[in-house]
N, C-alpha and C. Protein backbone atom coordinates (compact mmCIF):
# COMPACT_ATOMS: atom_id res chain seq x y z
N UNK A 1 -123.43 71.11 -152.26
CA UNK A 1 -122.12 70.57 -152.00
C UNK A 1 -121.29 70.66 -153.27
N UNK A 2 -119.62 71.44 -153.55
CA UNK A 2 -119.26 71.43 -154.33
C UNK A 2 -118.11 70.13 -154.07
N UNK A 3 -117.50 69.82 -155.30
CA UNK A 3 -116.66 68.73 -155.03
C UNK A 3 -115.52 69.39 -155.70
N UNK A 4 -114.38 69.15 -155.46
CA UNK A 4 -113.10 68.98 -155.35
C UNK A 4 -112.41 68.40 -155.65
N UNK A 5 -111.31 68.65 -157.14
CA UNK A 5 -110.42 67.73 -157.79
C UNK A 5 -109.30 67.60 -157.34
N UNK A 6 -109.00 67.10 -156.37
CA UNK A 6 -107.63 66.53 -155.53
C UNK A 6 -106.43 66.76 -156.74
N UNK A 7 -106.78 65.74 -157.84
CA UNK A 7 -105.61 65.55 -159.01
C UNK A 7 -105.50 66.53 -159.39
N UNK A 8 -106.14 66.67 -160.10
CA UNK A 8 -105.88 68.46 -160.73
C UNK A 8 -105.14 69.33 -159.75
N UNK A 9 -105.28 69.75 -158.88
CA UNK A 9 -104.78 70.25 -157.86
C UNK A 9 -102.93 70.00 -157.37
N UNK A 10 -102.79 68.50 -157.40
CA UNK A 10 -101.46 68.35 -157.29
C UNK A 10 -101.21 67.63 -158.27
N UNK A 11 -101.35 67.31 -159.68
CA UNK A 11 -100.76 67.45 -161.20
C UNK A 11 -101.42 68.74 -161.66
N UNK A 12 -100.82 69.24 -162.21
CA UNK A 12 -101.66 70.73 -162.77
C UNK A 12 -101.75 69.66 -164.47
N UNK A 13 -102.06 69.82 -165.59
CA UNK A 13 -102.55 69.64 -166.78
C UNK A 13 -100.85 70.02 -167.34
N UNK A 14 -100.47 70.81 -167.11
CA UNK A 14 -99.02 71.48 -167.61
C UNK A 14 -97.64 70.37 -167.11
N UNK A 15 -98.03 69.75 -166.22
CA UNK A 15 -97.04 68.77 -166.06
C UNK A 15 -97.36 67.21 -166.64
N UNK A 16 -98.54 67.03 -166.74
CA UNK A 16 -99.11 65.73 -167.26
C UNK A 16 -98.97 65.75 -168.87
N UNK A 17 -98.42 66.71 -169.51
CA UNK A 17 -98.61 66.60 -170.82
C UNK A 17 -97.29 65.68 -170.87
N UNK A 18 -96.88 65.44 -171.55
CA UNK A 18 -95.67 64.97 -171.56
C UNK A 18 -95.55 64.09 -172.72
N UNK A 19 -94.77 64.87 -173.82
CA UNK A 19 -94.12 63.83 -175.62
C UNK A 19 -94.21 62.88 -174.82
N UNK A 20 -94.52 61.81 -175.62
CA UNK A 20 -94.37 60.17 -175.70
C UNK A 20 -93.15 59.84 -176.86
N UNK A 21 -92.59 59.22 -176.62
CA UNK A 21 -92.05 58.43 -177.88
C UNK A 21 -92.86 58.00 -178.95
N UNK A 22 -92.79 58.02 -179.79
CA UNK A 22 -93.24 56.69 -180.56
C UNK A 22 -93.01 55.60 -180.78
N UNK A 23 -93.81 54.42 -180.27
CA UNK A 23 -93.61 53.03 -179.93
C UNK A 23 -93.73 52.48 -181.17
N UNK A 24 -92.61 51.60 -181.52
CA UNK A 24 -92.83 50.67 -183.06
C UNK A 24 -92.79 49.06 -182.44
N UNK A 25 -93.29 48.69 -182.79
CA UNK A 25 -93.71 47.09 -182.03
C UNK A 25 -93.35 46.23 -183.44
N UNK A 26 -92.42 45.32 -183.13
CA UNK A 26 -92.00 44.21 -183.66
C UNK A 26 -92.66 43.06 -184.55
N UNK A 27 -92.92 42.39 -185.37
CA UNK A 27 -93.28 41.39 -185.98
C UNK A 27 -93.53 40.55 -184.33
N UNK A 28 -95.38 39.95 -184.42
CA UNK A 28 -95.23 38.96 -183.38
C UNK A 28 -94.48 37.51 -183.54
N UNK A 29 -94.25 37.17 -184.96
CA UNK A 29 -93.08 36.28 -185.35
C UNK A 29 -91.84 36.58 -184.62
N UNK A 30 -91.32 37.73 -184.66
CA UNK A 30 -90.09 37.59 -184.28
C UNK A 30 -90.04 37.76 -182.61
N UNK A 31 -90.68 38.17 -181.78
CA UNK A 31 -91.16 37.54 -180.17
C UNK A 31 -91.09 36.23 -179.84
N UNK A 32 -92.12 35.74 -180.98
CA UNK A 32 -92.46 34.07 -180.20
C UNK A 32 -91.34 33.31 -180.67
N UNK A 33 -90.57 33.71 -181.70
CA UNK A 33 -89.91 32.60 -181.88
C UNK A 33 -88.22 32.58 -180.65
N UNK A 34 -88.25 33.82 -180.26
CA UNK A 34 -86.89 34.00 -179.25
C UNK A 34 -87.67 33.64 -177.98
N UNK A 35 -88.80 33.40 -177.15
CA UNK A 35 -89.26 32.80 -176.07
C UNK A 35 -88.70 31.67 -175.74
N UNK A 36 -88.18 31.68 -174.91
CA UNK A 36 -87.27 30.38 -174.05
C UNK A 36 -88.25 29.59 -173.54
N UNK A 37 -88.53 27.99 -173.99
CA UNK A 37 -89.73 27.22 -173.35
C UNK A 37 -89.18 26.28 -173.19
N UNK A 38 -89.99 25.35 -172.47
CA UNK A 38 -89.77 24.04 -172.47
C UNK A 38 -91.31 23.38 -172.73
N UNK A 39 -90.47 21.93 -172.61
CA UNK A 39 -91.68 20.79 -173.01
C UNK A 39 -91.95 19.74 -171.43
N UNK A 40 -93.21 19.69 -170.91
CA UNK A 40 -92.71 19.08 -169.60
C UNK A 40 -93.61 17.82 -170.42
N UNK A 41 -92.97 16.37 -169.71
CA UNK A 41 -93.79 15.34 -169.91
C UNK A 41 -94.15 14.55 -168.45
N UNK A 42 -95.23 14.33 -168.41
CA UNK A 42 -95.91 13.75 -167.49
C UNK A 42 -95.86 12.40 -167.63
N UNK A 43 -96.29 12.00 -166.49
CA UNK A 43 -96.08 10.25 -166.26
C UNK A 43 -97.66 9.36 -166.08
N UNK A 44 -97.71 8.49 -166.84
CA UNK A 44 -98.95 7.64 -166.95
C UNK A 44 -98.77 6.35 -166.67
N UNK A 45 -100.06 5.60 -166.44
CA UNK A 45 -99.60 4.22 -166.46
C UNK A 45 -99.84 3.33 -167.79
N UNK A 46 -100.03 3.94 -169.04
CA UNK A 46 -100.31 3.58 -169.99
C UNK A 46 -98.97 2.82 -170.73
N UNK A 47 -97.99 3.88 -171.01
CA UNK A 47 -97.00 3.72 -171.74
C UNK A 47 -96.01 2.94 -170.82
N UNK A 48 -94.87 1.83 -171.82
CA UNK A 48 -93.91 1.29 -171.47
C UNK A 48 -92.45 2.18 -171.03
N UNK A 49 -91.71 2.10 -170.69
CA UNK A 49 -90.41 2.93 -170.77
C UNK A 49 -89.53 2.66 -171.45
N UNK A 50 -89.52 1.44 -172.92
CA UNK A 50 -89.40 1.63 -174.11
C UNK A 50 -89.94 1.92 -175.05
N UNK A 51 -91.52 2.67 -174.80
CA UNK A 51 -92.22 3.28 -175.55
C UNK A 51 -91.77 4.70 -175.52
N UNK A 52 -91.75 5.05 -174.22
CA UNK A 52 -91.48 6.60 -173.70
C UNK A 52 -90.44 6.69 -174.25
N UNK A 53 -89.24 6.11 -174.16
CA UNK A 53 -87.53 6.02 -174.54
C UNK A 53 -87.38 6.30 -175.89
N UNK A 54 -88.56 5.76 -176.36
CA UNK A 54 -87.95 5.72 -178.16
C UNK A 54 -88.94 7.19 -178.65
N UNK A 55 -89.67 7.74 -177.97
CA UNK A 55 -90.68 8.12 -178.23
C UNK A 55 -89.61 10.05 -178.01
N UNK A 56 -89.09 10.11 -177.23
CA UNK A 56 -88.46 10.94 -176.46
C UNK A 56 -87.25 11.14 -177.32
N UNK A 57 -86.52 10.07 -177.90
CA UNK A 57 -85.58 10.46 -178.31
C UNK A 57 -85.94 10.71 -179.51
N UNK A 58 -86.85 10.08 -180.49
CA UNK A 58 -87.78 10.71 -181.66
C UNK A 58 -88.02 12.00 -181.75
N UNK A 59 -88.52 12.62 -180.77
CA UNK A 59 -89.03 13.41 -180.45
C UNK A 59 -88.16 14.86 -180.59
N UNK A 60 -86.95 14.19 -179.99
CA UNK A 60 -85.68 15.37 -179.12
C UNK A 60 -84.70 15.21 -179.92
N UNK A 61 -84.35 14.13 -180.72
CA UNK A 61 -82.99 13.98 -181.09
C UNK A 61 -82.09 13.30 -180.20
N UNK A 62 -82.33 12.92 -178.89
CA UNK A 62 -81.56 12.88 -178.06
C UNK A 62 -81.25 11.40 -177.88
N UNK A 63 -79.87 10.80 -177.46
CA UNK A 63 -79.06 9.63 -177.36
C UNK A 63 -80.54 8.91 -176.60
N UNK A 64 -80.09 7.74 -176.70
CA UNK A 64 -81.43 6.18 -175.84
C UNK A 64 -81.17 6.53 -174.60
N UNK A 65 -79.88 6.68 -174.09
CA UNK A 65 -79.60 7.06 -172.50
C UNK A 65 -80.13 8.48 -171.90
N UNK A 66 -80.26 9.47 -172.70
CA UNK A 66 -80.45 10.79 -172.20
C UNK A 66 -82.10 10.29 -172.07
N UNK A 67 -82.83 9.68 -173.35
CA UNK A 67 -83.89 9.64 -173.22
C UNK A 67 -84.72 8.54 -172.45
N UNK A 68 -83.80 8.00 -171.73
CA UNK A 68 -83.98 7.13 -170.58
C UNK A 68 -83.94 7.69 -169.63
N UNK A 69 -82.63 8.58 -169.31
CA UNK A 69 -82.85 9.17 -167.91
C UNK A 69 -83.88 10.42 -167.92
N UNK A 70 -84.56 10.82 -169.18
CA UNK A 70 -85.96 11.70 -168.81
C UNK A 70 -86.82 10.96 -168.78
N UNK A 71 -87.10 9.80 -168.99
CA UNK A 71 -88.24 8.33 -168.83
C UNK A 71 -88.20 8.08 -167.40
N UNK A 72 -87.03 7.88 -166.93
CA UNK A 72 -86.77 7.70 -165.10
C UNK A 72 -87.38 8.51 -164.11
N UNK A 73 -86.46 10.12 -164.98
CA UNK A 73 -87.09 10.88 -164.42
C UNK A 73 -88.60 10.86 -164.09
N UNK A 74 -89.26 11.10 -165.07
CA UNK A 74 -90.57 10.97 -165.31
C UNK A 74 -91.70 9.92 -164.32
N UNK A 75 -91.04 8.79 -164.53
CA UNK A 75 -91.45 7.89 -163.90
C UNK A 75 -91.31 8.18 -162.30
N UNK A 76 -90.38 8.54 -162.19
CA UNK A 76 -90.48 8.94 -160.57
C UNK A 76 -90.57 10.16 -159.70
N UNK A 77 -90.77 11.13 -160.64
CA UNK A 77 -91.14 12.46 -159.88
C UNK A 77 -92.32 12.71 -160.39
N UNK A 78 -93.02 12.09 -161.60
CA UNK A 78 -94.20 12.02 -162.33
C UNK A 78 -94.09 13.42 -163.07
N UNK A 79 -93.09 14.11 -163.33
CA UNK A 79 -92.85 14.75 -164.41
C UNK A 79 -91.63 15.34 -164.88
N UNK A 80 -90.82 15.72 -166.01
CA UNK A 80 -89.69 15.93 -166.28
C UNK A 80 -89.95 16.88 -167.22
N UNK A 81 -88.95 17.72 -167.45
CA UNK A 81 -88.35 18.90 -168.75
C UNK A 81 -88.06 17.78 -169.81
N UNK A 82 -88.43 17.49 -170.69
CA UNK A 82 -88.12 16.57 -171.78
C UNK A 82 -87.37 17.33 -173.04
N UNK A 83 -87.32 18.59 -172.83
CA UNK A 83 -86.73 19.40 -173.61
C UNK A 83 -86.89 21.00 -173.66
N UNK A 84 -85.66 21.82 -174.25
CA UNK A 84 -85.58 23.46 -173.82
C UNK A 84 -85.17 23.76 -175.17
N UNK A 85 -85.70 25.05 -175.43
CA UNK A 85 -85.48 25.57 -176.70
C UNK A 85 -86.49 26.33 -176.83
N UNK A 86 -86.69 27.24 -178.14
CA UNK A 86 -87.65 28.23 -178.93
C UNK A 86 -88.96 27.36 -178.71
N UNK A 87 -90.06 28.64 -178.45
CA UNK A 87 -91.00 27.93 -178.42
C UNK A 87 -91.60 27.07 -179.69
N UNK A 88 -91.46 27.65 -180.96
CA UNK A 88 -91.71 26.46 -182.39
C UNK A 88 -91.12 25.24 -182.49
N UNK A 89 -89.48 25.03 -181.45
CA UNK A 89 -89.12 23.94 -181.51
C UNK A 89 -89.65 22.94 -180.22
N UNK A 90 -90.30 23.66 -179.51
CA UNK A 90 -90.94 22.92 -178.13
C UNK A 90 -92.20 22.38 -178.30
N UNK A 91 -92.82 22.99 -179.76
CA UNK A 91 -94.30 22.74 -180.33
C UNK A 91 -93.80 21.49 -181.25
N UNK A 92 -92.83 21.76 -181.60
CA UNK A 92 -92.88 20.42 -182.48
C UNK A 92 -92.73 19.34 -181.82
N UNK A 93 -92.18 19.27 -180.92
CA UNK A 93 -91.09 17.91 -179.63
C UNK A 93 -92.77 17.38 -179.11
N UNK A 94 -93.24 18.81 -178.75
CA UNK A 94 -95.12 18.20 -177.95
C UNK A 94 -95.29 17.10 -179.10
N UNK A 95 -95.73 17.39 -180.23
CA UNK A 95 -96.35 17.00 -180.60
C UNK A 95 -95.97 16.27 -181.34
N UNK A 96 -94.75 15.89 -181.35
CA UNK A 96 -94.29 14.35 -181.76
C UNK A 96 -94.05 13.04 -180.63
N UNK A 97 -94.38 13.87 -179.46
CA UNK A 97 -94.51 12.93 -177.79
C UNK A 97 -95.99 12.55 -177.55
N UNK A 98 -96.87 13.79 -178.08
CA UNK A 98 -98.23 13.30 -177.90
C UNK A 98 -98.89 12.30 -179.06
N UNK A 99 -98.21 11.93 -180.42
CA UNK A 99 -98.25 11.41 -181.53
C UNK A 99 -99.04 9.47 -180.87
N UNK A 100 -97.85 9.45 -179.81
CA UNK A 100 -98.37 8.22 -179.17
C UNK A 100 -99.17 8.35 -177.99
N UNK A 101 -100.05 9.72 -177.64
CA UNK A 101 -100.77 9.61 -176.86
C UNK A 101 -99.89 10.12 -175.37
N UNK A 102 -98.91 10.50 -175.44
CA UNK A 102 -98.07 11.15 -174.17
C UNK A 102 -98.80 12.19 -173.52
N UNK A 103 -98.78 12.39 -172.53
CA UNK A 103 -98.90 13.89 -172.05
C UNK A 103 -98.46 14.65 -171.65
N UNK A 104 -97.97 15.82 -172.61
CA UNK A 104 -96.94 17.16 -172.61
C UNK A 104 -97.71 18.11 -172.07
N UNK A 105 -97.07 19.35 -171.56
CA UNK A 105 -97.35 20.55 -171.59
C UNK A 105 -96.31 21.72 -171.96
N UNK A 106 -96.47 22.47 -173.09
CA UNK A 106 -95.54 23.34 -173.16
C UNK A 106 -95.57 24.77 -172.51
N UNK A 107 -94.22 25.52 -171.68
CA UNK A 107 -94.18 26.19 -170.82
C UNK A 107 -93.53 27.38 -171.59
N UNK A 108 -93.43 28.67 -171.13
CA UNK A 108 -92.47 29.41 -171.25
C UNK A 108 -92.66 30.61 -170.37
């Protein structure tokens, strides 16, 4: 039994050659730091919602009210975007929310 190269047959070798470009690939620094992420925070029964409040706006920069209505949030959908930005600035927000034991997850 002989066998039979289908491909070869309908690519001939003469059409498959084909220049490539040459690919130059970027610093992985300069990738991760333009990644659009967020920070999600989850809801526990541990923390107060002037723990979360102060903890959030520490965290974010953000007014007592903004960081109330992501505490609300939180509290009642059992999770919220607590913050958007570069992913190095979404690593830092984690981990000044998890400082008191919060539980973040960062997305992008």
């Amino acid at each position: 039994m002989k066998f039979f190269d289908l491909a070869s047959e309908l690519w001939p070798a003469a059409l498959t050659t084909v220049d490539s470009p040459e690919i130059d690939y970027a610093p992985m620094g300069d990738i991760v730091e333009e990644l659009a992420s967020r920070v999600i925070l989850y809801n526990d029964n541990i923390h107060t919602f002037d723990e979360v409040i102060a903890q959030v706006a520490k965290a974010t920069g953000q007014s007592h009210r903004e960081a109330a209505r992501v505490a609300w949030e939180v509290h009642t959908r059992g999770l919220a975007s607590a913050f958007e930005g570069e992913l190095f600035d979404c690593l830092q927000v984690s981990s000044v929310l998890e400082e008191i034991a919060l539980h973040t997850q960062v997305m992008t």
